[in-house]
C-alpha atoms as a PDB file:
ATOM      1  CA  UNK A   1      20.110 -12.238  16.488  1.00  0.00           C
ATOM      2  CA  UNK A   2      16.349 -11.629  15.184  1.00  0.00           C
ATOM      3  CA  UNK A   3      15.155 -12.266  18.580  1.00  0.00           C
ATOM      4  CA  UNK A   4      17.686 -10.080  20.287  1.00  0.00           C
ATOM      5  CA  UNK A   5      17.302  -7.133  18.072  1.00  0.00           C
ATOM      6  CA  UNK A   6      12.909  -7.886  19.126  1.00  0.00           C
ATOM      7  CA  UNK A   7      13.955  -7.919  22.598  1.00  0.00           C
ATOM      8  CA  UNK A   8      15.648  -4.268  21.912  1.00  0.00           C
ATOM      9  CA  UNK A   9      12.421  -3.152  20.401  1.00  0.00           C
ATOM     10  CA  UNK A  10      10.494  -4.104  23.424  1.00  0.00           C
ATOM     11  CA  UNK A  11      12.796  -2.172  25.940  1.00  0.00           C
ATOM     12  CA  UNK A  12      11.530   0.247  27.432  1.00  0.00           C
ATOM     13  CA  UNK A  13      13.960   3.098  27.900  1.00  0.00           C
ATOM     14  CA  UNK A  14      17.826   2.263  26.670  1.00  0.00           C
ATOM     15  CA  UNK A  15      18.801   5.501  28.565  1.00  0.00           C
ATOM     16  CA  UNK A  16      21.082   4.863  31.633  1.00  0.00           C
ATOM     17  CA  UNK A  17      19.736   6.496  34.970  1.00  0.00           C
ATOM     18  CA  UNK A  18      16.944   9.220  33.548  1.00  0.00           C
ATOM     19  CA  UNK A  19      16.459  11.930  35.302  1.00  0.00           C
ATOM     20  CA  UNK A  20      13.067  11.645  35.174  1.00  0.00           C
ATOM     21  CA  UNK A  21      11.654   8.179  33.600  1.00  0.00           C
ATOM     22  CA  UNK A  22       8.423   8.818  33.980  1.00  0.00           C
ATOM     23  CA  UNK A  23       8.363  11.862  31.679  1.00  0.00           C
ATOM     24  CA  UNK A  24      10.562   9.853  29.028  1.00  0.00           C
ATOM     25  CA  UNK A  25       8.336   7.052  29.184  1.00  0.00           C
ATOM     26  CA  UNK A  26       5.693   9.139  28.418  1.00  0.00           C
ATOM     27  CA  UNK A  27       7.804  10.139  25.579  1.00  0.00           C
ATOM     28  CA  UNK A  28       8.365   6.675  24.226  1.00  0.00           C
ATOM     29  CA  UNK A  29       5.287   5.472  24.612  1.00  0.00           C
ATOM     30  CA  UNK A  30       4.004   8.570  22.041  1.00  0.00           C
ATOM     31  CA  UNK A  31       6.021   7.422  19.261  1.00  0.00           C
ATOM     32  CA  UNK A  32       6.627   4.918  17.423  1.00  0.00           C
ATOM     33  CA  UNK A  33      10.161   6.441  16.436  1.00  0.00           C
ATOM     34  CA  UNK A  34      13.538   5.934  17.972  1.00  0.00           C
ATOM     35  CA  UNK A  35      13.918   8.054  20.659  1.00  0.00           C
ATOM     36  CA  UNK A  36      15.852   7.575  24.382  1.00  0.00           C
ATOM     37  CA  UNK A  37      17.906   4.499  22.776  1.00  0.00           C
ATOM     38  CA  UNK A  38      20.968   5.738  25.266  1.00  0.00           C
ATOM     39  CA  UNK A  39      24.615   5.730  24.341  1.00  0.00           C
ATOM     40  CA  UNK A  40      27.644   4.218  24.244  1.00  0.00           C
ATOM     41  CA  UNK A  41      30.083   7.375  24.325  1.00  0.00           C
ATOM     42  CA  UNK A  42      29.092   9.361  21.520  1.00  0.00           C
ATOM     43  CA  UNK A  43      27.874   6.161  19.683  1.00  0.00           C
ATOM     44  CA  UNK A  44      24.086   4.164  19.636  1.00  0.00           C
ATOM     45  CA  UNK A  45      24.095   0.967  21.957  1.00  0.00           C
ATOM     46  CA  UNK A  46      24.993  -1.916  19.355  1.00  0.00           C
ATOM     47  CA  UNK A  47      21.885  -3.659  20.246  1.00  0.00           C
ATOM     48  CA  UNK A  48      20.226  -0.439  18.989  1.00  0.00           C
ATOM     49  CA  UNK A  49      22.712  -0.035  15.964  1.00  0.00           C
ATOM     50  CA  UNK A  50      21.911  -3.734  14.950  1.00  0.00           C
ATOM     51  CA  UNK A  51      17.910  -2.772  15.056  1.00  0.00           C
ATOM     52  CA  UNK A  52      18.322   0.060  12.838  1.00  0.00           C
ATOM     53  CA  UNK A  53      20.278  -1.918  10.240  1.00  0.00           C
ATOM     54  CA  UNK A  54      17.569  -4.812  10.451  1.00  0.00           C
ATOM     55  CA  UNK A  55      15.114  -2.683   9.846  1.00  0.00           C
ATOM     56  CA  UNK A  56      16.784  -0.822   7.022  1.00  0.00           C
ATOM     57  CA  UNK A  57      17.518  -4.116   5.518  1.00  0.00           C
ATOM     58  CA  UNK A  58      13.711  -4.904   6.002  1.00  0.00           C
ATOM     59  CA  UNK A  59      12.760  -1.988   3.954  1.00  0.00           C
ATOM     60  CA  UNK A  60      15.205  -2.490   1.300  1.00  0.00           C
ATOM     61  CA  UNK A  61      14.093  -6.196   0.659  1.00  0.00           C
ATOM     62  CA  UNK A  62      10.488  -4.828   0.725  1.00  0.00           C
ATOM     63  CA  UNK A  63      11.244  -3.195  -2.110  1.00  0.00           C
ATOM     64  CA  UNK A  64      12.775  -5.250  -4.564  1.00  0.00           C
ATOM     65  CA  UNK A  65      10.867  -8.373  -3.677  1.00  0.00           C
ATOM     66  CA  UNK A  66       8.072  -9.672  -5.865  1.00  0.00           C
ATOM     67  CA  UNK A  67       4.402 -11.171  -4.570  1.00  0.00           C
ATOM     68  CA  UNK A  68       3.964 -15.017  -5.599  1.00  0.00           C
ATOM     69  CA  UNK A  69       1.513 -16.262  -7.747  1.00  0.00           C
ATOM     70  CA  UNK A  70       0.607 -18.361  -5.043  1.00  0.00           C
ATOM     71  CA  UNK A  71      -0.190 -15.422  -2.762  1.00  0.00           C
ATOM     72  CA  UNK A  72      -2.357 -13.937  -5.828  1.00  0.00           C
ATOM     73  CA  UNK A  73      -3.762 -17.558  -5.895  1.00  0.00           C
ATOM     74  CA  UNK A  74      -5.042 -16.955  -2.132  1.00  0.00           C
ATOM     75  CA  UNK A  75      -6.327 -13.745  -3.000  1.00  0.00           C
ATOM     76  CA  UNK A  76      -8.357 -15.390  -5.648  1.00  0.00           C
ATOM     77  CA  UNK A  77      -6.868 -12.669  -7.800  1.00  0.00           C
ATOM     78  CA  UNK A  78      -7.508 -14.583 -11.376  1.00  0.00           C
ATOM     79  CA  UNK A  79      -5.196 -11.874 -13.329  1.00  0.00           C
ATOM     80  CA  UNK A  80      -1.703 -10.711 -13.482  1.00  0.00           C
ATOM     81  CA  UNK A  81      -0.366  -8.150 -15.694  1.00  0.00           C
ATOM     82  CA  UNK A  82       3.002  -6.174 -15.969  1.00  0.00           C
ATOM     83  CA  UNK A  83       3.583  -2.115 -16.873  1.00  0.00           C
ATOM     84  CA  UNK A  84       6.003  -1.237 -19.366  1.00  0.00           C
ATOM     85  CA  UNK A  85       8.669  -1.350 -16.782  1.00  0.00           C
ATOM     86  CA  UNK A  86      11.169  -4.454 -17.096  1.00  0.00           C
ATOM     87  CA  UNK A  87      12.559  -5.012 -13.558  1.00  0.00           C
ATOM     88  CA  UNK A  88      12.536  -3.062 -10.432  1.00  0.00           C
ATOM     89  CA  UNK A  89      15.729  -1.179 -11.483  1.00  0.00           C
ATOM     90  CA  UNK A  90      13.706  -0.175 -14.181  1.00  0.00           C
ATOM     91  CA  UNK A  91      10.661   1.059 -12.022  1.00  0.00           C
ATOM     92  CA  UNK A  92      12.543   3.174  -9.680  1.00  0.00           C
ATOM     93  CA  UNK A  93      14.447   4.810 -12.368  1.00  0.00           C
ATOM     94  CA  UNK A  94      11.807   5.710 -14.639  1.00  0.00           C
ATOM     95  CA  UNK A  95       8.284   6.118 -12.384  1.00  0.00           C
ATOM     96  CA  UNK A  96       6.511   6.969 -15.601  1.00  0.00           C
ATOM     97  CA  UNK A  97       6.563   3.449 -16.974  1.00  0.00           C
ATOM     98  CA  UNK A  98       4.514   2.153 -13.878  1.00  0.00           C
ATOM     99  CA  UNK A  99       1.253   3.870 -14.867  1.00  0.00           C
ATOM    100  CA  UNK A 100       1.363   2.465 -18.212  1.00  0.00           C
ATOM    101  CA  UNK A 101       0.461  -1.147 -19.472  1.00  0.00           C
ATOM    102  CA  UNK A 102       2.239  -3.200 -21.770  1.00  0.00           C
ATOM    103  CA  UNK A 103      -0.121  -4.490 -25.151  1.00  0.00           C
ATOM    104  CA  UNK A 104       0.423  -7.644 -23.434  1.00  0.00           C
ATOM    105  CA  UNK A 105      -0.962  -6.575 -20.712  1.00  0.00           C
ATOM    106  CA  UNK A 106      -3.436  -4.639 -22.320  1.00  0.00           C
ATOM    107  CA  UNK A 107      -4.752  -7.572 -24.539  1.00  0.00           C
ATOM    108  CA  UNK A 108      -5.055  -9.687 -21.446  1.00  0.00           C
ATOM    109  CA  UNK A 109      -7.089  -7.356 -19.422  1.00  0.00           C
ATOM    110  CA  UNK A 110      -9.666  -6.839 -22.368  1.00  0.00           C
ATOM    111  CA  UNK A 111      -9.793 -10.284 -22.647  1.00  0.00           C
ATOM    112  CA  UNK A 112      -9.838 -11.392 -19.207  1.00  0.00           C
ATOM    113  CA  UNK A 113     -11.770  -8.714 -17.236  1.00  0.00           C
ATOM    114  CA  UNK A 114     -15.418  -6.996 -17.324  1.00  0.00           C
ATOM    115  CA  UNK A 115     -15.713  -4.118 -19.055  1.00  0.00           C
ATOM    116  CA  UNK A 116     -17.292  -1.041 -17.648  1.00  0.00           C
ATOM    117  CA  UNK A 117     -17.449  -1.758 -14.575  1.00  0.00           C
ATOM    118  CA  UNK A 118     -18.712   0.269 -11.785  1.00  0.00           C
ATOM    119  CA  UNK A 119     -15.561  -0.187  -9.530  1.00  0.00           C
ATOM    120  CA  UNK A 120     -12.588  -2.077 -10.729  1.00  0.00           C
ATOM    121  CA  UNK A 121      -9.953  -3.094  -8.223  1.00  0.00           C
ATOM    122  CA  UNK A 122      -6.304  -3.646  -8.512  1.00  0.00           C
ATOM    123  CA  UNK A 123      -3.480  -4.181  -7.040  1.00  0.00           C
ATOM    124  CA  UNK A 124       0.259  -3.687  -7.377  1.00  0.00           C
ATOM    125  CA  UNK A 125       3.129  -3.850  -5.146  1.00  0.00           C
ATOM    126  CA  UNK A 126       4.635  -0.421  -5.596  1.00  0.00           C
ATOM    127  CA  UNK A 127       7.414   0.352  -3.169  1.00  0.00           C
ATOM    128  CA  UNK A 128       6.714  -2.527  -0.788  1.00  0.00           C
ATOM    129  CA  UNK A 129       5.879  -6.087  -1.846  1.00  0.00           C
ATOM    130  CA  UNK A 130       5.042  -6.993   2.165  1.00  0.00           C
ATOM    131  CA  UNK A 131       2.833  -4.338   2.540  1.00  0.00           C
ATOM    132  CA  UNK A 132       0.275  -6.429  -0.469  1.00  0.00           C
ATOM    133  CA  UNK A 133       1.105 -10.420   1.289  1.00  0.00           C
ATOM    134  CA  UNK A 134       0.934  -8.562   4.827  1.00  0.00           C
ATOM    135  CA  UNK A 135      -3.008  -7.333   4.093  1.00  0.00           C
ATOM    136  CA  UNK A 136      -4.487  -7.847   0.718  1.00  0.00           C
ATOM    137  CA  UNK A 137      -5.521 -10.920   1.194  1.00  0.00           C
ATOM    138  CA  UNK A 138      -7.504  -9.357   4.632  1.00  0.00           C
ATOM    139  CA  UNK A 139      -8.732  -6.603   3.212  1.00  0.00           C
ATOM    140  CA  UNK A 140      -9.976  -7.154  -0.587  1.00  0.00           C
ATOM    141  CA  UNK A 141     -12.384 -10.155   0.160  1.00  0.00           C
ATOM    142  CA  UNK A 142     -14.010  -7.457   2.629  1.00  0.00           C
ATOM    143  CA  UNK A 143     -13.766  -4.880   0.225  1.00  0.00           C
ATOM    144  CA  UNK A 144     -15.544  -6.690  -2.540  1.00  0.00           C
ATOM    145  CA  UNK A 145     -18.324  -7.790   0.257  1.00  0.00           C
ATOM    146  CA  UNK A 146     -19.151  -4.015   1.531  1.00  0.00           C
ATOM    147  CA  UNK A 147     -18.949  -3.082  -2.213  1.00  0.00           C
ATOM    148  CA  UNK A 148     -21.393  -5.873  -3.069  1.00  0.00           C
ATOM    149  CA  UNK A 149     -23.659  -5.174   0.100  1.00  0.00           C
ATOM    150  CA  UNK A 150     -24.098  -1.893  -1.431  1.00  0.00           C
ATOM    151  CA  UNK A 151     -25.395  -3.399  -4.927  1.00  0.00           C
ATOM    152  CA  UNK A 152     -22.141  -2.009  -6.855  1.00  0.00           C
ATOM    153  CA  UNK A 153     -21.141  -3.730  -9.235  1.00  0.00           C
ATOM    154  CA  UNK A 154     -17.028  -4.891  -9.368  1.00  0.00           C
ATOM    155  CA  UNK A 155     -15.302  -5.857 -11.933  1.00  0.00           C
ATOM    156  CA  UNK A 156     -12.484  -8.456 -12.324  1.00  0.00           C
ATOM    157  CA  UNK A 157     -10.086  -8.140  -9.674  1.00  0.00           C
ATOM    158  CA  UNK A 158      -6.276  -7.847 -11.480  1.00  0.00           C
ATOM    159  CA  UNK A 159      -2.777  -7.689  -9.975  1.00  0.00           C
ATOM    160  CA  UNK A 160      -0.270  -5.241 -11.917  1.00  0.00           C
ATOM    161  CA  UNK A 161       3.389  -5.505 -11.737  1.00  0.00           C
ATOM    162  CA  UNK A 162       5.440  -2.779 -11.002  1.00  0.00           C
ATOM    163  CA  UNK A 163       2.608  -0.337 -10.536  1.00  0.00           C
ATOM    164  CA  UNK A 164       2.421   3.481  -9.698  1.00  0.00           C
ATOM    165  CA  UNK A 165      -0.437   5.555  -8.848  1.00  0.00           C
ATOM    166  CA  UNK A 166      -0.804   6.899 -11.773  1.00  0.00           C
ATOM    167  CA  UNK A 167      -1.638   3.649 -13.335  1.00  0.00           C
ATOM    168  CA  UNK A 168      -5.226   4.357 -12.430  1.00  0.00           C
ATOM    169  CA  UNK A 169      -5.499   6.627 -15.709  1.00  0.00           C
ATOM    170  CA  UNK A 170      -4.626   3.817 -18.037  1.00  0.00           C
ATOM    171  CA  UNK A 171      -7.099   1.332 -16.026  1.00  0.00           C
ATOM    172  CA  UNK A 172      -9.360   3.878 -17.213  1.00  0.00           C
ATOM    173  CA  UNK A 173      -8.237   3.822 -21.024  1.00  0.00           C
ATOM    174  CA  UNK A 174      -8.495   0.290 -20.921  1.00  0.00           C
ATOM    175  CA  UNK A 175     -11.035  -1.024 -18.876  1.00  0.00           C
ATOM    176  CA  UNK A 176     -13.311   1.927 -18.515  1.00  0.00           C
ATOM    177  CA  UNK A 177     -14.622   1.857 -14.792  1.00  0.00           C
ATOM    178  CA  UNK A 178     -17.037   4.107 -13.153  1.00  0.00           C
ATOM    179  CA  UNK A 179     -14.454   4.062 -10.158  1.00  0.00           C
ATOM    180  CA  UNK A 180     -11.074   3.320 -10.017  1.00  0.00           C
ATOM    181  CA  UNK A 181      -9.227   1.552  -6.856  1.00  0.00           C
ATOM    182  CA  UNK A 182      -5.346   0.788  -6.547  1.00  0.00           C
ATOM    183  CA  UNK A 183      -4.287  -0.790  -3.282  1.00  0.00           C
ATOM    184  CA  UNK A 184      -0.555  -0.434  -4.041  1.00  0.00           C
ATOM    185  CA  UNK A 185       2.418  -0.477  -0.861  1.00  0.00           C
ATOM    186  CA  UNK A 186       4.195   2.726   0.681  1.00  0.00           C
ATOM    187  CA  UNK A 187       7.705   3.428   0.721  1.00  0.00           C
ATOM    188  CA  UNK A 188       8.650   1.516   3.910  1.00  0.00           C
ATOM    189  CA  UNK A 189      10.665   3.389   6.556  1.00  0.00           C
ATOM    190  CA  UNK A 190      12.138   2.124   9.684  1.00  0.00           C
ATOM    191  CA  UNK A 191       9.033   1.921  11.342  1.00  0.00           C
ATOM    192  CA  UNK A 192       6.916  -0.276   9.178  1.00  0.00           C
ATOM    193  CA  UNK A 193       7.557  -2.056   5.910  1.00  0.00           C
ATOM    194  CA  UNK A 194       3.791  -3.254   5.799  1.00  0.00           C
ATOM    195  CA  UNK A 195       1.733  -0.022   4.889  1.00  0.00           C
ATOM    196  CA  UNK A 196      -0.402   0.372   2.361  1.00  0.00           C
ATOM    197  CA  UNK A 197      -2.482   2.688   0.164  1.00  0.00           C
ATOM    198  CA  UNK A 198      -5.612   2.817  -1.471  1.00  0.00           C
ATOM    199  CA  UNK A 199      -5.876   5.255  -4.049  1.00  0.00           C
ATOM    200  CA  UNK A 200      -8.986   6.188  -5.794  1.00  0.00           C
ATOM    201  CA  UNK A 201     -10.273   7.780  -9.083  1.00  0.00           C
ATOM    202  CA  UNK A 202     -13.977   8.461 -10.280  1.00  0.00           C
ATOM    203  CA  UNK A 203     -13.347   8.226 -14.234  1.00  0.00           C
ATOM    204  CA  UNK A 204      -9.552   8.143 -14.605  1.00  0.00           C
ATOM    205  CA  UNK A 205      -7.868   9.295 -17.882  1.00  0.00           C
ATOM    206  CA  UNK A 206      -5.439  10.413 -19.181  1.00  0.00           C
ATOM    207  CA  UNK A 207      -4.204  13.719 -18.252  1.00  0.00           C
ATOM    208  CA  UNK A 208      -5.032  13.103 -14.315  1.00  0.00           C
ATOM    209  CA  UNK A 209      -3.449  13.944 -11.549  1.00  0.00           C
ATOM    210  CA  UNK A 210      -3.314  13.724  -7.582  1.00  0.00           C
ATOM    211  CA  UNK A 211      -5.881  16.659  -7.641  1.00  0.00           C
ATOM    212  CA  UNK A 212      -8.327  13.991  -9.245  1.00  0.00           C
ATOM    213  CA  UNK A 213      -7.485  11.496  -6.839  1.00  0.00           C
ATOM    214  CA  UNK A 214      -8.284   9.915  -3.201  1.00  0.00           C
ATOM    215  CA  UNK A 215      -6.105   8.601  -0.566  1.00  0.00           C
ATOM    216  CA  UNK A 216      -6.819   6.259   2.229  1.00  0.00           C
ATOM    217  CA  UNK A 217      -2.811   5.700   3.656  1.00  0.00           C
ATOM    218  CA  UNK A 218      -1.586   3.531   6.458  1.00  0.00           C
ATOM    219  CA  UNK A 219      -3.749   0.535   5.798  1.00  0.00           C
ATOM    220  CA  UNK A 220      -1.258  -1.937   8.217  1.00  0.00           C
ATOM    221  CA  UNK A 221      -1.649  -3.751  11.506  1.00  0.00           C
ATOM    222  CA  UNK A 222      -0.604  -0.551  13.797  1.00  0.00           C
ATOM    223  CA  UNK A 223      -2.180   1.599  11.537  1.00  0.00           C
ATOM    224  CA  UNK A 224      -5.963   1.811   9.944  1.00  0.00           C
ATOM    225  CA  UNK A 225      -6.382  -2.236  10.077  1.00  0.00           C
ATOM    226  CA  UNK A 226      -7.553  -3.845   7.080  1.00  0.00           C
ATOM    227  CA  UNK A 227     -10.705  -4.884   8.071  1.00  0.00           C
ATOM    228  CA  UNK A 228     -11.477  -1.264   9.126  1.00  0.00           C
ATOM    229  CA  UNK A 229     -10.080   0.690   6.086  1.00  0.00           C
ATOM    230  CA  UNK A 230     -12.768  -1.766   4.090  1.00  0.00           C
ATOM    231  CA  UNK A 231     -15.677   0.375   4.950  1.00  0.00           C
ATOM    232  CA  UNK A 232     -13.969   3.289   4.851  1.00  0.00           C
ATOM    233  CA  UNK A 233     -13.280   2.973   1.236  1.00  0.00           C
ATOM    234  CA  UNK A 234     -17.003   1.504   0.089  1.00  0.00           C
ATOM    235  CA  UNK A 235     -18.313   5.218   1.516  1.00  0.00           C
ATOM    236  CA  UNK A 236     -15.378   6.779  -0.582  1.00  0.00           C
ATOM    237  CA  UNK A 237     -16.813   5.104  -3.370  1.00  0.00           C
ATOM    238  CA  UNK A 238     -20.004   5.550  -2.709  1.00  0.00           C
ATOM    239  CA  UNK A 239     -19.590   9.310  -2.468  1.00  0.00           C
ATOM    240  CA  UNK A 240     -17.907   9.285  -5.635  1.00  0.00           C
ATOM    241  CA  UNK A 241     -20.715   7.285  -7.698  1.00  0.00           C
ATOM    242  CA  UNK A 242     -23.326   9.833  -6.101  1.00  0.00           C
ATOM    243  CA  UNK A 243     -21.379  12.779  -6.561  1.00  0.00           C
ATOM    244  CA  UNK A 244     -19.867  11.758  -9.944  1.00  0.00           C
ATOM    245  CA  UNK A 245     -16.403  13.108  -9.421  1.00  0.00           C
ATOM    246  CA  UNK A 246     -13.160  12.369  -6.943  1.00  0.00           C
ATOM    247  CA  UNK A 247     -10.008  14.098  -6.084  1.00  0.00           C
ATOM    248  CA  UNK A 248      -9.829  17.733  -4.650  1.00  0.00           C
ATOM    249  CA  UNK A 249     -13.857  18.604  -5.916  1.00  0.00           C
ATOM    250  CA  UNK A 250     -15.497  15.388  -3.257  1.00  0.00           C
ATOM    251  CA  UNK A 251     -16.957  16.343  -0.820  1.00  0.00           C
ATOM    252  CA  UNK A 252     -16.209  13.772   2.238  1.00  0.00           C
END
């Protein structure tokens, strides 16, 4: 069935007789979305039906899965930590929990990490565990390079558990970084469960918000690649060491 609902993503056009195919080719080909997938009197062809449910299923299993130790192991990630949230019931029903760290977690990090740091990268799975084992391990060993290149100094890479955005401020409390970075997953949709974000913070604290923040979005395969979303965040940090601030006030 996998194969056949691949095959229905390759078609095409799943309209019957267009009047005019080339113009809804040119439509299909513009868009990643699910557009001219016919009909089968007022209902979707199963074969597209059957897509769409795969794909939901996709997105829900992206979100409630966890990334293995031995993926973090690959990443030569040499720390895992947990926020205050205790399961992923937990995290979606109380998003202020994932920007916090446990004293667990905080003890291990202090313990375990460089302090002060001029950029300190993490990592968490946020809404979509495939989105981290589908291009961390592609982009952070680049990241770390172009950082290094530029004679900036990185701190200990960590992984964080159930992790929002927002847990930037507390990397701040704790670990005290010049800069800030968060690769964390999107929400998946239908399209792709794979995306991912790097957020970014020049001196996070408490008391931040998305004004005092960066995004670099749709780090996937179809999207801004891996290996080119790298470079793109070394200038974002770069900017934000020169110009000592981040969010709204950078100038780009």
């Amino acid at each position: 069935m996998k194969d056949e609902l691949k095959a229905f993503e390759r078609r095409q056009i799943g309209v019957k007789n267009p009047y005019d195919k080339k113009v809804l080719q040119a439509m299909v080909d513009s868009t990643p979305a699910r557009i001219a997938v016919g009909r089968e009197g007022p209902r979707p062809p199963i074969e597209a039906w059957l897509s769409f449910r795969w794909d939901e299923a996709v997105a829900k299993d992206a979100v409630f899965g966890m990334v293995s130790d031995e993926y973090l192991k690959k990443c030569k990630i040499p720390v895992r930590v947990s926020t205050s949230c205790v399961d992923k019931r937990d995290y979606l029903g109380h998003p202020e929990k994932g920007g916090i760290f446990t004293e667990e977690a905080v003890q291990t990090l202090r313990e375990k990490c460089v302090a002060g740091p001029q950029v300190q990268i993490a990592v968490s799975e946020g809404l979509s565990f495939l989105a981290v084992e589908d291009n961390v391990h592609l982009i952070l060993p680049a990241l770390i390079d172009g950082l290094k290149a530029e004679k900036i100094k990185v701190g200990t890479p960590i992984f964080a558990d159930y992790g929002r955005v927002r847990l930037l401020n507390d990397i701040g409390r704790v670990l005290n970084p010049d800069v800030a970075v968060i690769l964390i997953g999107e929400r998946p949709g239908l399209v792709t469960q794979t995306s991912l974000s790097a957020y970014l913070a020049y001196k996070p604290k408490a008391g931040h918000t998305d004004a005092d923040r960066n995004c670099i979005s749709n780090i996937y395969k179809q999207g801004l690649s891996p290996l080119e979303a790298a470079p793109v965040i070394v200038d974002m940090v770069k900017r934000m060491l020169d110009q000592k601030v981040s969010g709204v006030p950078l100038k780009l």
